[in-house]
C-alpha atoms as a PDB file:
ATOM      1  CA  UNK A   1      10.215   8.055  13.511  1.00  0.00           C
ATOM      2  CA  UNK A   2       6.271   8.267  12.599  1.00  0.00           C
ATOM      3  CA  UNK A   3       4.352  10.819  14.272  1.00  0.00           C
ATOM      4  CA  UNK A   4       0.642  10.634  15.422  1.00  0.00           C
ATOM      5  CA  UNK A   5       0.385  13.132  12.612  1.00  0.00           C
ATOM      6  CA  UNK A   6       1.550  10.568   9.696  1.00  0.00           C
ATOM      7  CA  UNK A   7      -0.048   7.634  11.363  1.00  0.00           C
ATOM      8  CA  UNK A   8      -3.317   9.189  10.245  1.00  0.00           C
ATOM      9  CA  UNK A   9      -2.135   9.790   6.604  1.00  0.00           C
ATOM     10  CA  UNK A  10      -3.943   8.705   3.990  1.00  0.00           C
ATOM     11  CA  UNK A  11      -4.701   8.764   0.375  1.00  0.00           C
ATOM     12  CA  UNK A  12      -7.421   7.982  -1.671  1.00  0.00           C
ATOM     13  CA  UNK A  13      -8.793   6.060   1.583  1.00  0.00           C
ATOM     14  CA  UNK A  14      -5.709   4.287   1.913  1.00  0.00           C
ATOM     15  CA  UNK A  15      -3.817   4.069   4.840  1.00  0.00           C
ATOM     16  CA  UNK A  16       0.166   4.958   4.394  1.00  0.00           C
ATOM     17  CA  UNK A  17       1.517   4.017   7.727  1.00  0.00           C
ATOM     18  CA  UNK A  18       0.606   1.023   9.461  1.00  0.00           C
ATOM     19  CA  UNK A  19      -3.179   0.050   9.857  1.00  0.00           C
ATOM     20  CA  UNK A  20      -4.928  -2.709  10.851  1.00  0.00           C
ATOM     21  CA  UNK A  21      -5.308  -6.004   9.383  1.00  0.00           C
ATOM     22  CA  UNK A  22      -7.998  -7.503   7.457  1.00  0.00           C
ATOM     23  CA  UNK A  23      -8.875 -10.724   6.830  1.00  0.00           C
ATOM     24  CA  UNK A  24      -9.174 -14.707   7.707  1.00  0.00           C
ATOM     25  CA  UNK A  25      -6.700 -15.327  10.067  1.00  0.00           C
ATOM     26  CA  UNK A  26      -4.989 -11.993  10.582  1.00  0.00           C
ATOM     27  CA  UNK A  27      -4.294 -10.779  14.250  1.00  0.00           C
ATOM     28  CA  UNK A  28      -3.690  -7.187  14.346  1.00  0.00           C
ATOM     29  CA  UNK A  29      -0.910  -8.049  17.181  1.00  0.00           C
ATOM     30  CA  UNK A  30       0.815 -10.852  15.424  1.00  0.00           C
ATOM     31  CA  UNK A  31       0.428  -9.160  11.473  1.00  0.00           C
ATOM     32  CA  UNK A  32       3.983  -7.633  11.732  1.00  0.00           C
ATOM     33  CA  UNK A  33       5.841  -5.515   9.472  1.00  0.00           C
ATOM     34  CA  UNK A  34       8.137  -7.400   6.894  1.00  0.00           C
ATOM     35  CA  UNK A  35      10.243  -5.989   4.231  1.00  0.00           C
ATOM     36  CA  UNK A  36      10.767  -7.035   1.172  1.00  0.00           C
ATOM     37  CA  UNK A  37      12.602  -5.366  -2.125  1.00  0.00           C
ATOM     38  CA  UNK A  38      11.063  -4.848  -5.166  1.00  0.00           C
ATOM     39  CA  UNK A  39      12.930  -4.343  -7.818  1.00  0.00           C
ATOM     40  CA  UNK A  40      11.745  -1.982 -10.965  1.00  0.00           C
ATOM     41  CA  UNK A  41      13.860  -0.688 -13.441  1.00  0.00           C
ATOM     42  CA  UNK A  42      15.424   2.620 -12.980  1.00  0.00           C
ATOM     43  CA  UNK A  43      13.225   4.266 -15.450  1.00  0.00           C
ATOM     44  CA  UNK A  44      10.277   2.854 -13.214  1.00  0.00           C
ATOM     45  CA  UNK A  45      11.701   4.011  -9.863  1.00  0.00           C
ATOM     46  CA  UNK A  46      12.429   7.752 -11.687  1.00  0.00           C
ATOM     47  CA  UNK A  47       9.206   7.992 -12.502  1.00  0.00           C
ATOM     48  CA  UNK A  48       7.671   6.515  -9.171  1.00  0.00           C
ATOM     49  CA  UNK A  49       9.802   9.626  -7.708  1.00  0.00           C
ATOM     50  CA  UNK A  50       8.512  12.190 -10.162  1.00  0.00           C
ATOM     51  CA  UNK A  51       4.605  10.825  -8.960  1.00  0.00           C
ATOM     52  CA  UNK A  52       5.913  11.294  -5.528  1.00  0.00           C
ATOM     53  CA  UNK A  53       7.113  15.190  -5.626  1.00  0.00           C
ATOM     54  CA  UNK A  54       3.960  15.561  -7.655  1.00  0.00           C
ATOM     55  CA  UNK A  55       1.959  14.203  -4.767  1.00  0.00           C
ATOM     56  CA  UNK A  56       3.874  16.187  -1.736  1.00  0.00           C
ATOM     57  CA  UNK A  57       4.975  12.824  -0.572  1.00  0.00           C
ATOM     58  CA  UNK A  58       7.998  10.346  -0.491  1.00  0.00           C
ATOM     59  CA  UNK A  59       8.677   7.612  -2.938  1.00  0.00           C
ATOM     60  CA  UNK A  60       8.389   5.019  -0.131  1.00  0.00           C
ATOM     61  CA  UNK A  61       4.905   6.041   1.146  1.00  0.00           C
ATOM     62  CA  UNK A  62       3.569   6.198  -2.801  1.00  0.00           C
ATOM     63  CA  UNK A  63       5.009   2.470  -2.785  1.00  0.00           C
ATOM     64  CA  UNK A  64       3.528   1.851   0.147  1.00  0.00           C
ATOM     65  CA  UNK A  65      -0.043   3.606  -1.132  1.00  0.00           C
ATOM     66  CA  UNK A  66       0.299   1.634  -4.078  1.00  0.00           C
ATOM     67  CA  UNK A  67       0.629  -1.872  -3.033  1.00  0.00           C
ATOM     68  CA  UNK A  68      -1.990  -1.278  -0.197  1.00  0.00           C
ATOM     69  CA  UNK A  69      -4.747   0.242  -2.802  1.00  0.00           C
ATOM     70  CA  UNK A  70      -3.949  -2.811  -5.192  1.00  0.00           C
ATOM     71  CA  UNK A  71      -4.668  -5.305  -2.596  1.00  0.00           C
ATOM     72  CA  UNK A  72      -7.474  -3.818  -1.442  1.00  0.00           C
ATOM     73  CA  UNK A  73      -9.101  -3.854  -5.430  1.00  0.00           C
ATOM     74  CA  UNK A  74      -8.007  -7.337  -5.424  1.00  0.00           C
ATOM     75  CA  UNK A  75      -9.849  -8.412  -2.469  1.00  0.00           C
ATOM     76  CA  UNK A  76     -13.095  -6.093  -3.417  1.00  0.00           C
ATOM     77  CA  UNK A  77     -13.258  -7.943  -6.788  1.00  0.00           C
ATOM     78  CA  UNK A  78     -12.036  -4.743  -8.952  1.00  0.00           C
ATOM     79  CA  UNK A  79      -9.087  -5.804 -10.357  1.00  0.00           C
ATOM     80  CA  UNK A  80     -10.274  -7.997 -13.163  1.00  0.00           C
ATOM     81  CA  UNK A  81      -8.266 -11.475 -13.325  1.00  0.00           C
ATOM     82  CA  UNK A  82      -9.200 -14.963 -13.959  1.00  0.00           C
ATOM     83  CA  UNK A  83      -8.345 -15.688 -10.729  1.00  0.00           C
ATOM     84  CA  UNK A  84      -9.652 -12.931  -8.764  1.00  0.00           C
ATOM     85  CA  UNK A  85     -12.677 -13.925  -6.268  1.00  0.00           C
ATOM     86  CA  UNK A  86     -14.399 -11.004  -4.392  1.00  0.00           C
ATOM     87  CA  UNK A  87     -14.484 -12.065  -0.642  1.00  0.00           C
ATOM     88  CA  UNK A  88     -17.234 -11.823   1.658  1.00  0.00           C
END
C-alpha cells in the first residue's frame, strides 16, 4: 500500500506514484491505472535491477520513472524522431 510519503516521490522531476494527467482530453478522475507487461530480455531486466539498487529504489518504480520521463521528452519535443511534434 502507498504511503503519503511515496506519493510525493520523485526523481529527476518525475513523479513515481500516481500524478495527474496531462493533456487533450485527459480527466484526472477518469485517467485510471492500467497494466500492461513489457517484456525485455533477461539481460535487460538484470540490469534494470542493478540501476534500481544503485538508485535506493525498486525495479518497478525505475520502470515506472522511466516510461513517465520518456513521455514527458516526447511531448516537450526532446526526443528527436521524425514524427515527434512538440505540443503547445
Amino acid at each position: 500500500m502507498a504511503t503519503k510519503k511515496d506519493d510525493e516521490a520523485t526523481v529527476g522531476g518525475i513523479r513515481l506514484h500516481t500524478e495527474q494527467p496531462k493533456g487533450p482530453g485527459l480527466e484526472p478522475k477518469k485517467d485510471t491505472i492500467k497494466v500492461r507487461g513489457v517484456g525485455l530480455k533477461a539481460s535487460e531486466w538484470a540490469r534494470l535491477d542493478i540501476i534500481a539498487k544503485e538508485l535506493n529504489m525498486k525495479a518497478h518504480a525505475l520502470s515506472l520513472w522511466a516510461l513517465r520521463d520518456f513521455i514527458r521528452r516526447y511531448e516537450a519535443g526532446e526526443i528527436a524522431t521524425k514524427q515527434t511534434k512538440k505540443l503547445a
